[in-house]
PDB file of N, CA and C in Angstrom:
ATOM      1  N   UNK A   1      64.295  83.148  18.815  1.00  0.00           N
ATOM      2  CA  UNK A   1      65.154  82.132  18.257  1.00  0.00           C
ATOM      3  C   UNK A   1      65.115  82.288  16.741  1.00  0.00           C
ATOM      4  N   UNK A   2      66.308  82.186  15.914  1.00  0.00           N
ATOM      5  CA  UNK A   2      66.484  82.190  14.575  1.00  0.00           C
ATOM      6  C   UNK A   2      66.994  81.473  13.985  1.00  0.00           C
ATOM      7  N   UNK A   3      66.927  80.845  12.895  1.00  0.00           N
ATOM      8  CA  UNK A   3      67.187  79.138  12.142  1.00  0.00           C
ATOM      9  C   UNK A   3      67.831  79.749  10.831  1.00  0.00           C
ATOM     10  N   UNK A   4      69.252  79.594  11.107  1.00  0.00           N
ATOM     11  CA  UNK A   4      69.843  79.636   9.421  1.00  0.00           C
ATOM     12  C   UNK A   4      70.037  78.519   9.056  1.00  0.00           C
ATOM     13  N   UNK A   5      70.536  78.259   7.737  1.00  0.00           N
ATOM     14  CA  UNK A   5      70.978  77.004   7.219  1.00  0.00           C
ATOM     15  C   UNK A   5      72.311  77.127   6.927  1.00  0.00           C
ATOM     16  N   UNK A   6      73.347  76.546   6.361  1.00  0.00           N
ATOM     17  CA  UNK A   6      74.141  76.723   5.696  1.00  0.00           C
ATOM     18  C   UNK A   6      73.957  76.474   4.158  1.00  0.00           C
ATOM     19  N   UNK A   7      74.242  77.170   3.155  1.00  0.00           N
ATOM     20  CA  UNK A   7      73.956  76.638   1.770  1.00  0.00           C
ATOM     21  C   UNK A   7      74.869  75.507   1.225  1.00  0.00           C
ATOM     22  N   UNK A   8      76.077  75.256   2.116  1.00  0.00           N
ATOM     23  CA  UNK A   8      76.590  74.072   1.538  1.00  0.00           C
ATOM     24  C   UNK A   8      77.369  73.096   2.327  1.00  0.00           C
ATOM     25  N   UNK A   9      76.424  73.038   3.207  1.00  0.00           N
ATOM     26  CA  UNK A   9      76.491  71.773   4.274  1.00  0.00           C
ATOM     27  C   UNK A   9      74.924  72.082   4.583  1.00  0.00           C
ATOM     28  N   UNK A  10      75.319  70.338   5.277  1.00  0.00           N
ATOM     29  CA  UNK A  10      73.949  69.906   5.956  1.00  0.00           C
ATOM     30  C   UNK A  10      73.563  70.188   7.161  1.00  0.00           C
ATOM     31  N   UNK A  11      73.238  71.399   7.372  1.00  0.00           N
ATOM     32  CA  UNK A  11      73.271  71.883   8.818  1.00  0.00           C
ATOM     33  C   UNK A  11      72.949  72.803   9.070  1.00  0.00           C
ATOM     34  N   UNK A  12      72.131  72.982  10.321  1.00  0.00           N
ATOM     35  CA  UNK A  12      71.082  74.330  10.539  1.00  0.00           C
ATOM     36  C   UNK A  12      71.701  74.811  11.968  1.00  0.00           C
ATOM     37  N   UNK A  13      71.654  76.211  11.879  1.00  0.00           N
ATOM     38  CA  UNK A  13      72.042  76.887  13.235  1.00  0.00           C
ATOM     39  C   UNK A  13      70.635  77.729  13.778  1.00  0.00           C
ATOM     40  N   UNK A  14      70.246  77.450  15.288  1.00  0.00           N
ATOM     41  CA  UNK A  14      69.441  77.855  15.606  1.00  0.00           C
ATOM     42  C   UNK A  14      70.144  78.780  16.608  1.00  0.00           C
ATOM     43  N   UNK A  15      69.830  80.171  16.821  1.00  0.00           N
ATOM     44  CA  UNK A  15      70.401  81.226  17.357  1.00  0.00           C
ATOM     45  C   UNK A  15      69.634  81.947  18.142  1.00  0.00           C
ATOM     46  N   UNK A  16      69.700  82.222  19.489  1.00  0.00           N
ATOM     47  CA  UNK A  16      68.972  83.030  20.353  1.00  0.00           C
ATOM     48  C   UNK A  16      69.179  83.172  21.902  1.00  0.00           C
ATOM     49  N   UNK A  17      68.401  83.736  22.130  1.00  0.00           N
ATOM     50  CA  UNK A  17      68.236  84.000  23.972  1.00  0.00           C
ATOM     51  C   UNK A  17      67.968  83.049  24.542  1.00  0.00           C
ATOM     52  N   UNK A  18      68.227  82.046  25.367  1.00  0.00           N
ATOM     53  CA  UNK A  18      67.615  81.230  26.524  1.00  0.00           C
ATOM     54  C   UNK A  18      67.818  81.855  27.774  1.00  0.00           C
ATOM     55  N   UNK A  19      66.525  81.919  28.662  1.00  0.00           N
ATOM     56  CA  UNK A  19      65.792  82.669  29.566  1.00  0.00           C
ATOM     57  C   UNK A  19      66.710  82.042  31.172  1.00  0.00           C
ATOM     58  N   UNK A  20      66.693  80.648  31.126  1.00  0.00           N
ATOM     59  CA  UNK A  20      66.939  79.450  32.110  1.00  0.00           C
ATOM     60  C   UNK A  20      67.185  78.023  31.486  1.00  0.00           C
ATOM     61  N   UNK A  21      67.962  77.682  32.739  1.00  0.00           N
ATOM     62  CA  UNK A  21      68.077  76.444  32.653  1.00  0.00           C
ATOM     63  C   UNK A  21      66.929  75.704  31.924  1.00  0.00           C
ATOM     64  N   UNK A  22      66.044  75.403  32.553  1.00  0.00           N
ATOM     65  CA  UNK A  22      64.295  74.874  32.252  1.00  0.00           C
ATOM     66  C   UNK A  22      64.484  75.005  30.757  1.00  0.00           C
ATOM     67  N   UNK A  23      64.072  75.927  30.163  1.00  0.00           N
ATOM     68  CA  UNK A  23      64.221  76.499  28.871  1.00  0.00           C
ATOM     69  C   UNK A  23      65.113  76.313  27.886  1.00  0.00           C
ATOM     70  N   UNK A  24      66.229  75.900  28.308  1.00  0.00           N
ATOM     71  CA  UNK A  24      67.541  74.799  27.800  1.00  0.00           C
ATOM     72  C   UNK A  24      67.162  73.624  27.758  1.00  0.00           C
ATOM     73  N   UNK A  25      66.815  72.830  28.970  1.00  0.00           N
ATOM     74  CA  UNK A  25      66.002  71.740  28.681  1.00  0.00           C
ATOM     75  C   UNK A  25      65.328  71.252  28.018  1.00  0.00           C
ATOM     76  N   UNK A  26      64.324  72.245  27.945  1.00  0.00           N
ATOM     77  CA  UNK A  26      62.982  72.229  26.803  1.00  0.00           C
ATOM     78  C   UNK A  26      63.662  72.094  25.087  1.00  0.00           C
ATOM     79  N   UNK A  27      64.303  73.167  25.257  1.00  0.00           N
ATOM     80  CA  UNK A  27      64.898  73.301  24.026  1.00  0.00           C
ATOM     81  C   UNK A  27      65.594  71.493  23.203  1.00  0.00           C
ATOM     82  N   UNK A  28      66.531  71.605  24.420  1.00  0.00           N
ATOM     83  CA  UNK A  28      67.268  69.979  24.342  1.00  0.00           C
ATOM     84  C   UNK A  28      66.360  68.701  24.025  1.00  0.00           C
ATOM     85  N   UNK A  29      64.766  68.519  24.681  1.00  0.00           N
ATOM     86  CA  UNK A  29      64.385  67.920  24.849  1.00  0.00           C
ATOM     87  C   UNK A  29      63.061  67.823  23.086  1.00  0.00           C
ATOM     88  N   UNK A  30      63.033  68.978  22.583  1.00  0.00           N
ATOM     89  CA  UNK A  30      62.794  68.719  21.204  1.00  0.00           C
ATOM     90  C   UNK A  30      63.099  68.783  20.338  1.00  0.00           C
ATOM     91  N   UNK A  31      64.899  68.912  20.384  1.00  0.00           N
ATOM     92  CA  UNK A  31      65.956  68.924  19.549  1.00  0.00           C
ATOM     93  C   UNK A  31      65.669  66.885  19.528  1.00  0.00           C
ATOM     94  N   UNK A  32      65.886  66.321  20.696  1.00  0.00           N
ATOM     95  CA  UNK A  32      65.936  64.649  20.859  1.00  0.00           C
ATOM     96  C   UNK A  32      64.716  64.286  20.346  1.00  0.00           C
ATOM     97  N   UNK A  33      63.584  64.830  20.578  1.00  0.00           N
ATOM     98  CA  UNK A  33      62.531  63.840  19.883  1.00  0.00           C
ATOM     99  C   UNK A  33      62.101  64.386  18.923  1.00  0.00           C
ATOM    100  N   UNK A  34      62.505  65.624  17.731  1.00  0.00           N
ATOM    101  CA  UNK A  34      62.717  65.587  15.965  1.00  0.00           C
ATOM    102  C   UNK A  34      63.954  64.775  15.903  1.00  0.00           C
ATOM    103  N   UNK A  35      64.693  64.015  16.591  1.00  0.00           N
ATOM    104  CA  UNK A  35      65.319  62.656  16.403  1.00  0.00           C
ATOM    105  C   UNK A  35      67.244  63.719  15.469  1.00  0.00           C
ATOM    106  N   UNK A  36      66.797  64.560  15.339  1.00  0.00           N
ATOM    107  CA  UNK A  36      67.989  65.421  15.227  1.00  0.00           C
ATOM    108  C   UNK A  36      69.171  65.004  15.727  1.00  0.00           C
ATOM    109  N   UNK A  37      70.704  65.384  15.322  1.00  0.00           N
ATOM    110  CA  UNK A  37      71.859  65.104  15.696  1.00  0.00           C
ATOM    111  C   UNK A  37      72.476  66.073  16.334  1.00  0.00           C
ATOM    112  N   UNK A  38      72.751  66.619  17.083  1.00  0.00           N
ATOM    113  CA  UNK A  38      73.077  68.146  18.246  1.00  0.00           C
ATOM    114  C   UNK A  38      74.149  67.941  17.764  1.00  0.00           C
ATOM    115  N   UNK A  39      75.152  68.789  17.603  1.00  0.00           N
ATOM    116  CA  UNK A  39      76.454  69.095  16.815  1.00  0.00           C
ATOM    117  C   UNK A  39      77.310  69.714  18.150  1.00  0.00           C
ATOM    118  N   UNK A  40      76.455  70.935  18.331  1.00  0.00           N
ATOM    119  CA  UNK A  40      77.681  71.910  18.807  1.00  0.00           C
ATOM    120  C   UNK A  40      76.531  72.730  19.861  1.00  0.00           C
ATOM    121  N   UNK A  41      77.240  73.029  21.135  1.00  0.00           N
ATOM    122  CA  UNK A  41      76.337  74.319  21.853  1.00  0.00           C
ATOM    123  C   UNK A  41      77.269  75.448  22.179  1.00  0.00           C
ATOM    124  N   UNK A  42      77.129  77.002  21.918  1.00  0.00           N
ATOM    125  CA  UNK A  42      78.064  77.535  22.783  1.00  0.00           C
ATOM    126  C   UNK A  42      77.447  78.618  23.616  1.00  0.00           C
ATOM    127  N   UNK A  43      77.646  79.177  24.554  1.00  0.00           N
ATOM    128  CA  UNK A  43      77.568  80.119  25.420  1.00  0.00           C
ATOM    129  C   UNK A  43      78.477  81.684  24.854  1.00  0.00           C
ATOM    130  N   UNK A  44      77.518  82.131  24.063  1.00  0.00           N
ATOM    131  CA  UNK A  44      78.132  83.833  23.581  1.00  0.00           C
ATOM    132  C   UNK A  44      77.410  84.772  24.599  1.00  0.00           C
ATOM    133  N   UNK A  45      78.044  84.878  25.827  1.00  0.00           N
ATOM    134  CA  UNK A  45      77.642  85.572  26.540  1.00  0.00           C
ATOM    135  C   UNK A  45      78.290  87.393  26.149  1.00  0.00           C
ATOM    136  N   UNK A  46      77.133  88.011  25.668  1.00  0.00           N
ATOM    137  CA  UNK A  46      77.672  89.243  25.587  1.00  0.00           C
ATOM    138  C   UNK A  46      77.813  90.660  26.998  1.00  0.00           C
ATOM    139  N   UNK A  47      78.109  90.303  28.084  1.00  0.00           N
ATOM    140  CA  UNK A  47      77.916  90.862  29.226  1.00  0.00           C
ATOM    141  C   UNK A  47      79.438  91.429  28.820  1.00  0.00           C
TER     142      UNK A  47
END
């Protein structure tokens, strides 16, 4: 997983592989309790 920022907005992109579902979850679930605002998710499936 990799964390850019933008330099001129308020807003961080975290970028990477998720394995499973579970692991999405997880992810989701300490995005909600650092109390964070989830913006956007997308699916770049490169297959």
């Amino acid at each position: 997983m990799t964390i850019h920022t933008h330099p001129h907005k308020s807003e961080t992109i975290l970028k990477g592989s998720i394995s499973d579902q579970a692991e999405l979850f997880g992810l989701l679930i300490k995005i909600r309790d650092l109390g964070l605002t989830l913006v956007d998710i997308r699916n770049l499936d490169n297959n």
